[in-house]
PDB file of N, CA and C in Angstrom:
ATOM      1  N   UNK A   1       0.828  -1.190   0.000  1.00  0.00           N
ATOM      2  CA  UNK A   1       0.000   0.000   0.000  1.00  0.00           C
ATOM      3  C   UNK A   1       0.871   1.252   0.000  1.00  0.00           C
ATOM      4  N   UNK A   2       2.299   1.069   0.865  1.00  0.00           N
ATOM      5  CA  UNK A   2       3.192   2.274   0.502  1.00  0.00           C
ATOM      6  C   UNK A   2       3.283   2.665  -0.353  1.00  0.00           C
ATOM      7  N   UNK A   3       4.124   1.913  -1.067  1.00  0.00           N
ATOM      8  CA  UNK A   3       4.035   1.625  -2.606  1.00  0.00           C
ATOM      9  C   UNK A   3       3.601   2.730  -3.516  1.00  0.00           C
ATOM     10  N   UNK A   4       2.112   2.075  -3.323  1.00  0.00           N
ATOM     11  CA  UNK A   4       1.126   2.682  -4.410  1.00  0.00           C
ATOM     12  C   UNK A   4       0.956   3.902  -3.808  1.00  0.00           C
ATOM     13  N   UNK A   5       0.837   4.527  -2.743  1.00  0.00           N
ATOM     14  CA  UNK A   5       0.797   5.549  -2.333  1.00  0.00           C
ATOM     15  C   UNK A   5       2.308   6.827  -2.762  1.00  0.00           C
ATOM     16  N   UNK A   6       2.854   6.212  -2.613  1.00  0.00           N
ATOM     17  CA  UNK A   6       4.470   6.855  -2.645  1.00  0.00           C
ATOM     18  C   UNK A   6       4.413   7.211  -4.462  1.00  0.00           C
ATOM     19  N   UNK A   7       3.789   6.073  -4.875  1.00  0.00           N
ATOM     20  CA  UNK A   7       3.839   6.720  -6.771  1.00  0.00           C
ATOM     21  C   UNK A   7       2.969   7.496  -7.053  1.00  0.00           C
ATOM     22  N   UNK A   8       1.793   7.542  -6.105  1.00  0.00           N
ATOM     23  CA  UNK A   8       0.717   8.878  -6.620  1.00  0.00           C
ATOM     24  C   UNK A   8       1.023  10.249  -6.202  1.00  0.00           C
ATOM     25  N   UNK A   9       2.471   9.808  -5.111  1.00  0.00           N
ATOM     26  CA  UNK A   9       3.108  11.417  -4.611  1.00  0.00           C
ATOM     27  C   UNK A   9       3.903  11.858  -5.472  1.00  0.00           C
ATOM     28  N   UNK A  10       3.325  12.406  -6.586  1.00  0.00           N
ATOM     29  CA  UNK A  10       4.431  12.906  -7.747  1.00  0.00           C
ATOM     30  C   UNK A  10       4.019  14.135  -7.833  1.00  0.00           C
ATOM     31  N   UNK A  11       5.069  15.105  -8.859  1.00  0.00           N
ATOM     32  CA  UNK A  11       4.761  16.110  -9.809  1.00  0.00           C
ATOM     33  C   UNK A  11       3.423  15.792 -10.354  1.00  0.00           C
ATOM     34  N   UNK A  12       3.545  15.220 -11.504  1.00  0.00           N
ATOM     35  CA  UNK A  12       2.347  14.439 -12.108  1.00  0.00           C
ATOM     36  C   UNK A  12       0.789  14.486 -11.192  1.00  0.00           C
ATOM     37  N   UNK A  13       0.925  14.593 -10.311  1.00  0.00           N
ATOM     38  CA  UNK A  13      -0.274  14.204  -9.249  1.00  0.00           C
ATOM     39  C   UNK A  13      -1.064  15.802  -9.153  1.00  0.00           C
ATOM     40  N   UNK A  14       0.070  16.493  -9.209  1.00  0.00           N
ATOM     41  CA  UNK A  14      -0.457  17.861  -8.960  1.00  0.00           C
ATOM     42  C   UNK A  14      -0.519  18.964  -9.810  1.00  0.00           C
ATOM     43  N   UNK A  15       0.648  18.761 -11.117  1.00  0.00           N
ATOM     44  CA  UNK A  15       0.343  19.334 -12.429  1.00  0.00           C
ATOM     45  C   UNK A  15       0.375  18.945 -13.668  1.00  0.00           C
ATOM     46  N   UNK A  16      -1.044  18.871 -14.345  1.00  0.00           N
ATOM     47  CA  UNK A  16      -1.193  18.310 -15.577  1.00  0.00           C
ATOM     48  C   UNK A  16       0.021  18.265 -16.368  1.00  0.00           C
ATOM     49  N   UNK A  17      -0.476  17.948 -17.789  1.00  0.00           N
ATOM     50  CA  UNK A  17       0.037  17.895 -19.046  1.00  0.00           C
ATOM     51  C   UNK A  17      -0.076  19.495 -18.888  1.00  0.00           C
ATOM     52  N   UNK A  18       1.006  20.192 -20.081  1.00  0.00           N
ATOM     53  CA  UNK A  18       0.807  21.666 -20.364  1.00  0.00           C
ATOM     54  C   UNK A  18      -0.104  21.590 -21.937  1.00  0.00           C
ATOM     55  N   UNK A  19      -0.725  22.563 -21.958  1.00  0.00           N
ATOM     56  CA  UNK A  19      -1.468  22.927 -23.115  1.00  0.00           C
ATOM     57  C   UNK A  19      -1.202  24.045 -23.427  1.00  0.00           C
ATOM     58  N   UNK A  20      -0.772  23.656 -24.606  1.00  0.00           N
ATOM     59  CA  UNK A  20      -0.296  25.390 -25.460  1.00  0.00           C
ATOM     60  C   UNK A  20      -1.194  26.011 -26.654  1.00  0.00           C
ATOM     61  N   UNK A  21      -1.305  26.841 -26.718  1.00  0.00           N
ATOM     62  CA  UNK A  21      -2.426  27.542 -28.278  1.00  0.00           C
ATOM     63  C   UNK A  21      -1.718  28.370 -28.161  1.00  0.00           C
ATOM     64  N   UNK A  22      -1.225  28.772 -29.322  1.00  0.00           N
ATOM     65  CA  UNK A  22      -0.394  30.089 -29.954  1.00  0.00           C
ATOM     66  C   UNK A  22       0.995  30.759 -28.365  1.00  0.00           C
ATOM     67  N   UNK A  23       0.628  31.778 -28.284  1.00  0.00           N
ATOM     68  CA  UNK A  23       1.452  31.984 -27.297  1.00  0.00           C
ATOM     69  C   UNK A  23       1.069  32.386 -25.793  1.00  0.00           C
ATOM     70  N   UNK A  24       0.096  31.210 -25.607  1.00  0.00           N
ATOM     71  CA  UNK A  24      -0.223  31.056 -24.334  1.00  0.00           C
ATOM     72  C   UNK A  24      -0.451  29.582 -23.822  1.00  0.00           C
ATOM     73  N   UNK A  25      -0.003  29.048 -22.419  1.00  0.00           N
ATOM     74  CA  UNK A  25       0.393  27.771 -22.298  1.00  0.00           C
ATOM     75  C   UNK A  25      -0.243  28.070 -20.959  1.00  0.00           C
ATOM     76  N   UNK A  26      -1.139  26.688 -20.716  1.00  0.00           N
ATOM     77  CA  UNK A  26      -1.689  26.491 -19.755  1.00  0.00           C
ATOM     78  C   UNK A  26      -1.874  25.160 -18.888  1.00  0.00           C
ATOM     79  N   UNK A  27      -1.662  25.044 -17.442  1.00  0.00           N
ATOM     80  CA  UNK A  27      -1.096  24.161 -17.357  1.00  0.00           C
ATOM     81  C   UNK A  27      -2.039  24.219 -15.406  1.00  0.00           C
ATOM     82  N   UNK A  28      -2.429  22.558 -15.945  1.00  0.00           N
ATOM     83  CA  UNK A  28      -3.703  22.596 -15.267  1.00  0.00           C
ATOM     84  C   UNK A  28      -2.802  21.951 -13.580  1.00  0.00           C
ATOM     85  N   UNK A  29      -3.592  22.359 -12.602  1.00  0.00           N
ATOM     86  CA  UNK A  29      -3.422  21.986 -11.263  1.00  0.00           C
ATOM     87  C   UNK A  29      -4.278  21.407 -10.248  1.00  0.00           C
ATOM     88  N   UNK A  30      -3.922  20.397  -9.259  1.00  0.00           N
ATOM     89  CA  UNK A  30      -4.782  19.587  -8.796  1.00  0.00           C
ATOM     90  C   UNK A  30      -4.623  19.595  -7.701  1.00  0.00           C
ATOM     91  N   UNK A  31      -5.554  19.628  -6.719  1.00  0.00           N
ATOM     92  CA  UNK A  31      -5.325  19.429  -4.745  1.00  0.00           C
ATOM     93  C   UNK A  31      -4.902  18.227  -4.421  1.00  0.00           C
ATOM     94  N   UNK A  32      -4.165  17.260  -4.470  1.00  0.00           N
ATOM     95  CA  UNK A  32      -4.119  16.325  -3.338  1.00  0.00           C
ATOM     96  C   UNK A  32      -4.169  16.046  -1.769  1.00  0.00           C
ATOM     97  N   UNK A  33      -5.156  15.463  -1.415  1.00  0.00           N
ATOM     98  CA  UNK A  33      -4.984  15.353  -0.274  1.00  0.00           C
ATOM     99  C   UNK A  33      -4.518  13.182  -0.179  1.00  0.00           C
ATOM    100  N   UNK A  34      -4.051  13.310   1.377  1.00  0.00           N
ATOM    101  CA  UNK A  34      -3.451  11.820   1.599  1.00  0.00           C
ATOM    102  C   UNK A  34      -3.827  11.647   3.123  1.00  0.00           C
ATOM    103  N   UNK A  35      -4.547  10.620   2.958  1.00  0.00           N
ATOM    104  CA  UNK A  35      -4.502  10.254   4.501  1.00  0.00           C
ATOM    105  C   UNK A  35      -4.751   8.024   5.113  1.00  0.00           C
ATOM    106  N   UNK A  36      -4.052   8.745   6.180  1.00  0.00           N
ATOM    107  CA  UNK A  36      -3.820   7.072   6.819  1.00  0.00           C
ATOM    108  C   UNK A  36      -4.674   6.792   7.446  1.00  0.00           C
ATOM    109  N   UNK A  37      -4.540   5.403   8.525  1.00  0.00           N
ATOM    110  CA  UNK A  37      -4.884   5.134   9.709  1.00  0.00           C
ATOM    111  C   UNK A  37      -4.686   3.696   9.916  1.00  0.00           C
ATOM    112  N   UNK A  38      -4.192   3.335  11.544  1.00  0.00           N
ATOM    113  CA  UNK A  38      -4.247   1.985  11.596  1.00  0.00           C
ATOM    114  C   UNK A  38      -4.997   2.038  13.391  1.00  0.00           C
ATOM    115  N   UNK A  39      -4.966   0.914  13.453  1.00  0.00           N
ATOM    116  CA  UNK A  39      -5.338   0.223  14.906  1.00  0.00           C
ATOM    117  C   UNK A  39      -5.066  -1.174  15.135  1.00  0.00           C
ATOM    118  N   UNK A  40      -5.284  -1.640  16.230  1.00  0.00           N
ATOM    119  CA  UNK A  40      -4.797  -3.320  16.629  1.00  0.00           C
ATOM    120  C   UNK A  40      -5.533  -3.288  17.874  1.00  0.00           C
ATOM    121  N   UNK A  41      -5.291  -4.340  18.269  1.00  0.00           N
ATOM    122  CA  UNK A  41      -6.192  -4.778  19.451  1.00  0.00           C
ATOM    123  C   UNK A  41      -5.166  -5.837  20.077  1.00  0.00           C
ATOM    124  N   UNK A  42      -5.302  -6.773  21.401  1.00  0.00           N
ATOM    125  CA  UNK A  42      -4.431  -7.688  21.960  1.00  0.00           C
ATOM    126  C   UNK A  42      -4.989  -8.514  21.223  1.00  0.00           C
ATOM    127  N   UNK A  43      -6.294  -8.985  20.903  1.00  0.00           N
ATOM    128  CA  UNK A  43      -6.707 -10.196  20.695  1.00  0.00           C
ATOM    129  C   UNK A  43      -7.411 -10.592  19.466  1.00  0.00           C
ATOM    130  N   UNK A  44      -7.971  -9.089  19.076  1.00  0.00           N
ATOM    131  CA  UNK A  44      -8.434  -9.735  18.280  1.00  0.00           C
ATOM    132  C   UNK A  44      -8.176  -9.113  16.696  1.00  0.00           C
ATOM    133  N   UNK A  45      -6.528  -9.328  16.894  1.00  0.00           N
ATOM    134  CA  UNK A  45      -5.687  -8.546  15.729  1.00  0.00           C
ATOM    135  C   UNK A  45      -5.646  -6.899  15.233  1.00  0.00           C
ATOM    136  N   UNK A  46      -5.307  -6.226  14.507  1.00  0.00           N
ATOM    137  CA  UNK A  46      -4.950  -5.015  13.859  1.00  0.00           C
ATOM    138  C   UNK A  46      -5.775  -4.669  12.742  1.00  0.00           C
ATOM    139  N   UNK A  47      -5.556  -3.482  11.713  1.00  0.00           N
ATOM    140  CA  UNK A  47      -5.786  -3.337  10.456  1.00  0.00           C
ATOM    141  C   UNK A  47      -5.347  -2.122   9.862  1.00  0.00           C
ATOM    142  N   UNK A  48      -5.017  -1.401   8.754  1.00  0.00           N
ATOM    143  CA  UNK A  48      -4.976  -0.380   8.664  1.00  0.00           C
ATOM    144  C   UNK A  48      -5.584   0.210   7.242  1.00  0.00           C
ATOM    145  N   UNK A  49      -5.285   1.573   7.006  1.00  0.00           N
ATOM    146  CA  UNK A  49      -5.134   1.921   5.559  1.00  0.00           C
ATOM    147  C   UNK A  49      -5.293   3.045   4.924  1.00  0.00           C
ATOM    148  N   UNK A  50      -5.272   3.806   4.165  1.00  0.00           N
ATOM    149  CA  UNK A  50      -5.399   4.713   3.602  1.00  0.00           C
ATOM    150  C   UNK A  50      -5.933   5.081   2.442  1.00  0.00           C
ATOM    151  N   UNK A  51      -5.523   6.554   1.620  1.00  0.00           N
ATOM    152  CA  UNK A  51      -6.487   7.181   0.374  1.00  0.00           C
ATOM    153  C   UNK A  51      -5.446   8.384   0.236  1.00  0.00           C
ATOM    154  N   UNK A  52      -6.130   8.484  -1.045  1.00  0.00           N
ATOM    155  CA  UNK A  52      -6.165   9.721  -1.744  1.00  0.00           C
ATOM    156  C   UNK A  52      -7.303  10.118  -2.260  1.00  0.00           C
ATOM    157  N   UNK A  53      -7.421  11.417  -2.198  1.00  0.00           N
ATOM    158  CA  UNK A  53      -8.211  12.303  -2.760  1.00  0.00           C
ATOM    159  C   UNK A  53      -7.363  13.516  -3.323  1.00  0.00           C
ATOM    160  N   UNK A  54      -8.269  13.417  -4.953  1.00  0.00           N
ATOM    161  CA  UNK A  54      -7.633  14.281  -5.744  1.00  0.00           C
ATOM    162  C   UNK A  54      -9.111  15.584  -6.154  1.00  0.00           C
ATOM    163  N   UNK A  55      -8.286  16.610  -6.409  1.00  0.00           N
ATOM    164  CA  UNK A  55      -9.696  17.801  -6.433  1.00  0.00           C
ATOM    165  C   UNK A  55      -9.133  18.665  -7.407  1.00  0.00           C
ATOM    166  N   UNK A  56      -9.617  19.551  -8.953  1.00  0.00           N
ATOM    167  CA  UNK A  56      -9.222  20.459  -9.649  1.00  0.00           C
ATOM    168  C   UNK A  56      -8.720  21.879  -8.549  1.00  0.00           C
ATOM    169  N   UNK A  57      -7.886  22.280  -8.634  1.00  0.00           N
ATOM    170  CA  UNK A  57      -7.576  23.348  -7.979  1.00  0.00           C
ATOM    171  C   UNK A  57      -7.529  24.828  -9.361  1.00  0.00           C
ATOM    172  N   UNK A  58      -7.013  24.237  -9.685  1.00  0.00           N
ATOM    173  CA  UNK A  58      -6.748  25.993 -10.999  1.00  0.00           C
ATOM    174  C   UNK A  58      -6.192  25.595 -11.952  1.00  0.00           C
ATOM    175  N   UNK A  59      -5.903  27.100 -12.975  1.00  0.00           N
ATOM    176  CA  UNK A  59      -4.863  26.359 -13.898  1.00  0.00           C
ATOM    177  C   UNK A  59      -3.406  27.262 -13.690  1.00  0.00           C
ATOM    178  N   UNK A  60      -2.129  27.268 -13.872  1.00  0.00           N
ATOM    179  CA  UNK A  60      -1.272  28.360 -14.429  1.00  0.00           C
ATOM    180  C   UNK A  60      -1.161  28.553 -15.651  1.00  0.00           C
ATOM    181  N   UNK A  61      -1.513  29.753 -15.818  1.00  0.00           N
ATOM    182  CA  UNK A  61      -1.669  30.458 -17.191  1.00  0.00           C
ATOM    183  C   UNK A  61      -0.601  31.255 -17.573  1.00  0.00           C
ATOM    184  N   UNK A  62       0.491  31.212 -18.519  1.00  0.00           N
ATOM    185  CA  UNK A  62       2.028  31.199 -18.921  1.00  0.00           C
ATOM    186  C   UNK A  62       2.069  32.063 -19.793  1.00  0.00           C
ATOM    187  N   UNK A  63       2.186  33.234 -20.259  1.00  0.00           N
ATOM    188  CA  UNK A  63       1.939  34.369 -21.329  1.00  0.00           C
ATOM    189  C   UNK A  63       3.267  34.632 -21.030  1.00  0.00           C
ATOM    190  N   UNK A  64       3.543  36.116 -22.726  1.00  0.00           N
ATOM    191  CA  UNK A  64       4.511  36.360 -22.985  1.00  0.00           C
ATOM    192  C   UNK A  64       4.424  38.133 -22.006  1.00  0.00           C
ATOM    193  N   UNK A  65       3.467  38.329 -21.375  1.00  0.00           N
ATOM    194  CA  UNK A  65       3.232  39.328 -20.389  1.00  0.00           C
ATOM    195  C   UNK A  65       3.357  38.906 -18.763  1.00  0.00           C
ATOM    196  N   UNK A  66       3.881  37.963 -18.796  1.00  0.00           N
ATOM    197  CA  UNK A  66       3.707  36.880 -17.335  1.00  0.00           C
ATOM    198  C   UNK A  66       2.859  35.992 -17.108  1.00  0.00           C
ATOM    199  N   UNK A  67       2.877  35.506 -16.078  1.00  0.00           N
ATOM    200  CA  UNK A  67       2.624  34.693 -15.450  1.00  0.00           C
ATOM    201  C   UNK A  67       1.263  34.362 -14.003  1.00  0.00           C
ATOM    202  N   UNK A  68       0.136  33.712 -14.226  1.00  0.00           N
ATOM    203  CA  UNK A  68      -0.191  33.709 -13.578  1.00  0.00           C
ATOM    204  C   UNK A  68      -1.587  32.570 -13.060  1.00  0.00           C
ATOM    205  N   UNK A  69      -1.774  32.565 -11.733  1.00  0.00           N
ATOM    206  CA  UNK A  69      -2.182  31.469 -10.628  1.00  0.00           C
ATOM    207  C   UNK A  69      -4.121  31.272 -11.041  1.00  0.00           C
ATOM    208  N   UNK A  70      -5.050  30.855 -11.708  1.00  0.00           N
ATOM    209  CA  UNK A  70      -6.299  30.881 -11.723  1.00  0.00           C
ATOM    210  C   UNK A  70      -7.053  30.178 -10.974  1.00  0.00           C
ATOM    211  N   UNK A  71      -7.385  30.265 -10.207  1.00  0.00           N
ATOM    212  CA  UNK A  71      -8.187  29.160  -9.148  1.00  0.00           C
ATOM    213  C   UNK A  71     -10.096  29.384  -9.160  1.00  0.00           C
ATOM    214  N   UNK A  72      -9.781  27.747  -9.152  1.00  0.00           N
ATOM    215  CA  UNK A  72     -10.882  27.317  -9.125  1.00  0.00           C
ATOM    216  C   UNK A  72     -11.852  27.227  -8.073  1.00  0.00           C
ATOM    217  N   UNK A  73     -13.064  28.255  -7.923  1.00  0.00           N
ATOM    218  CA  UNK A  73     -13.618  28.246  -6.471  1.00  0.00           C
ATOM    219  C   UNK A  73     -14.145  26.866  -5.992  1.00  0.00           C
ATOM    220  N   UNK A  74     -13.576  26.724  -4.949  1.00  0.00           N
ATOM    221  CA  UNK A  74     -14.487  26.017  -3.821  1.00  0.00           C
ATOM    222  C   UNK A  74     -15.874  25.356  -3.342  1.00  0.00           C
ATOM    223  N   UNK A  75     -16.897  25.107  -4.475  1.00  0.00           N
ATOM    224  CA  UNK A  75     -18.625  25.185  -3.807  1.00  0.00           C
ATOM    225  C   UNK A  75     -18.658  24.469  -2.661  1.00  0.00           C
ATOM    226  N   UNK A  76     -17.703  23.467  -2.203  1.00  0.00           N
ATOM    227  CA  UNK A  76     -17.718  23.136  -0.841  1.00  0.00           C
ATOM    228  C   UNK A  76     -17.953  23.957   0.229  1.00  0.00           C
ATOM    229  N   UNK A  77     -16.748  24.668   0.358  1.00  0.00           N
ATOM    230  CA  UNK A  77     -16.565  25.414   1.303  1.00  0.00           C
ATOM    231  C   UNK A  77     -17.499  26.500   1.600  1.00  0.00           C
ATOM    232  N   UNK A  78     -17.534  27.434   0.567  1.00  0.00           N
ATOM    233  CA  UNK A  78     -19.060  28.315   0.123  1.00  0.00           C
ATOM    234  C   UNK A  78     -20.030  27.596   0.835  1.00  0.00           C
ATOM    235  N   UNK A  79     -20.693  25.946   0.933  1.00  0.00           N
ATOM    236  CA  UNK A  79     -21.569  25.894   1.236  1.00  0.00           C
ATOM    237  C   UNK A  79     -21.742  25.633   2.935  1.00  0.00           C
ATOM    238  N   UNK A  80     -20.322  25.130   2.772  1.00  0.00           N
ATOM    239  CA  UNK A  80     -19.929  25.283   4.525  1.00  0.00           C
ATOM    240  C   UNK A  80     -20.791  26.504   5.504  1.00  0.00           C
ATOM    241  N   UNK A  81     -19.660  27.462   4.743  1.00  0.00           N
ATOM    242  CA  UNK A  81     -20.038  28.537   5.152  1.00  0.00           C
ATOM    243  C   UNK A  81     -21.586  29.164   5.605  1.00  0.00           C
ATOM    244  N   UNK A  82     -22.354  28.822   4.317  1.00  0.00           N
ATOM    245  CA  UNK A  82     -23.355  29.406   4.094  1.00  0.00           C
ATOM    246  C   UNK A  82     -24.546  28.732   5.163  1.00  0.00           C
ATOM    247  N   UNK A  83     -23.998  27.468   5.258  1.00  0.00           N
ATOM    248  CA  UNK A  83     -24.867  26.550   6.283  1.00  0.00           C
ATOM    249  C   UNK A  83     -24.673  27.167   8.026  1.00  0.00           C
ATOM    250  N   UNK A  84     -23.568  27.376   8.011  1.00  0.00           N
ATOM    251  CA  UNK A  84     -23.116  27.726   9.251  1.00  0.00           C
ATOM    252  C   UNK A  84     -23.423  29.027   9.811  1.00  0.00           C
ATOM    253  N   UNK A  85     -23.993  29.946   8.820  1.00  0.00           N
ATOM    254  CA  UNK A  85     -24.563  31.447   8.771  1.00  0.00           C
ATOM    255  C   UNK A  85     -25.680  31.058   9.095  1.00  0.00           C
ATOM    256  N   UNK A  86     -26.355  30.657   8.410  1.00  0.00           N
ATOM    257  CA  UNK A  86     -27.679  30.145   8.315  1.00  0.00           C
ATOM    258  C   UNK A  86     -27.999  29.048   9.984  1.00  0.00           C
ATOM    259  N   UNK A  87     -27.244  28.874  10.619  1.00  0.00           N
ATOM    260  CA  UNK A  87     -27.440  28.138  11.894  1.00  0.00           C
ATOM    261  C   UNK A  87     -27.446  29.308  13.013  1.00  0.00           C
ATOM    262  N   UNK A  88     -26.240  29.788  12.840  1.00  0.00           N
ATOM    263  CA  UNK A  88     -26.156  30.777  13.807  1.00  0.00           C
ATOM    264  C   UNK A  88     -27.037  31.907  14.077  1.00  0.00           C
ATOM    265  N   UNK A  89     -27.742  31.929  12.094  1.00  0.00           N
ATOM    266  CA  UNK A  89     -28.532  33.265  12.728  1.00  0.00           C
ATOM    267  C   UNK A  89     -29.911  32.284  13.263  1.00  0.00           C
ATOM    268  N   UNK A  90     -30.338  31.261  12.651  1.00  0.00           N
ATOM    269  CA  UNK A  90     -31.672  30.294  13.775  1.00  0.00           C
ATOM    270  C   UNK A  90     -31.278  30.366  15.276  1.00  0.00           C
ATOM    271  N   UNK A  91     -30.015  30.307  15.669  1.00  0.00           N
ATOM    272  CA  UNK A  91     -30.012  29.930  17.410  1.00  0.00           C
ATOM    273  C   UNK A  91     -30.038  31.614  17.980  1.00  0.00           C
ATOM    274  N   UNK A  92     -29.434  32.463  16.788  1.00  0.00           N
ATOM    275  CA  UNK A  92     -29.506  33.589  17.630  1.00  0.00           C
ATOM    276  C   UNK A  92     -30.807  34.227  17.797  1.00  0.00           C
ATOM    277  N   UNK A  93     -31.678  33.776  16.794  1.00  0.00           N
ATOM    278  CA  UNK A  93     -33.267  34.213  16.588  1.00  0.00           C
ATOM    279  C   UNK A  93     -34.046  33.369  18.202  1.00  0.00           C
ATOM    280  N   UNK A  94     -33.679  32.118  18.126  1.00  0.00           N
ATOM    281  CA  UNK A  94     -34.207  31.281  19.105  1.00  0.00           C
ATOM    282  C   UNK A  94     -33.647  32.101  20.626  1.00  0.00           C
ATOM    283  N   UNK A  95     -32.312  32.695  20.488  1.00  0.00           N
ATOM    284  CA  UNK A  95     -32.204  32.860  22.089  1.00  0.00           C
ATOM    285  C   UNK A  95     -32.711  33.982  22.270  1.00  0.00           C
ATOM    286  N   UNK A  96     -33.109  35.305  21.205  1.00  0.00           N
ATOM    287  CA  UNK A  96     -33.745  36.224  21.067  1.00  0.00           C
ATOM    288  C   UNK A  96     -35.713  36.030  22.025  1.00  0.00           C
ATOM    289  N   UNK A  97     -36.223  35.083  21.137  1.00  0.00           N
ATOM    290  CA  UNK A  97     -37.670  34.523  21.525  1.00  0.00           C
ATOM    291  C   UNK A  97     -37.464  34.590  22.751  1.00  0.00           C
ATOM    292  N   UNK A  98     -36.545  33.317  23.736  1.00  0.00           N
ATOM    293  CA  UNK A  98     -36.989  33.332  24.652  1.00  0.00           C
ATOM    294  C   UNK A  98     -36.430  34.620  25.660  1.00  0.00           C
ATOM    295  N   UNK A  99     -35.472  35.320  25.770  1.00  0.00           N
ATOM    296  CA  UNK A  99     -35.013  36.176  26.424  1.00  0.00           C
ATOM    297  C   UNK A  99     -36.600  37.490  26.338  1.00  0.00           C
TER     298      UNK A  99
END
C-alpha cells in the first residue's frame, strides 16, 4: 500500500500535461490530499489503511506578459459557510424569543 501511495506522490499528481495555443500555455493543477490510519487490538488482531483524494484546484496560465495562478472556487466550502450562517442566525433568533 506504501508503494502505491508513494507513486501517486508525484509532480504528475499535482500538475497536468501543459497545453499550449499560440502563445499562451496552460497548465492545469490539482489538490491532493493523503490520509492514513491503523489500529490493533491484543486479541483480536490489527488493520490499517489509507487514500487519496484528488480535487481540480486551478490552472497556471504562462503568457509572454507573465505569469499567472487561476483558481478554481471552492462550492464546498461556500456551502460550509453558508450553512453555518444560516445556523447561527436560527439559534440567535431562538435565544432572542426566549429572552
Amino acid at each position: 500500500m506504501g508503494e502505491r501511495l508513494q507513486s501517486a506522490a508525484t509532480v504528475k499528481s499535482v500538475y497536468g500535461d501543459p497545453v499550449t495555443t499560440g502563445d499562451c500555455t496552460v497548465i492545469p493543477v490539482a489538490r491532493v490530499r493523503f490520509g492514513f490510519g491503523a489500529g490493533g487490538g491484543k486479541m483480536l488482531g490489527g488493520g490499517g489503511g489509507g487514500g487519496v483524494q484528488t480535487s481540480p484546484a486551478g490552472v497556471v496560465e504562462v503568457t509572454p506578459s507573465g505569469t499567472r495562478f487561476i483558481a478554481f472556487p471552492d462550492y464546498r466550502q461556500l456551502g460550509v459557510a453558508f450553512l453555518a450562517g444560516i445556523l447561527t442566525g436560527m439559534l440567535l433568533c431562538r435565544r432572542k424569543r426566549r429572552a
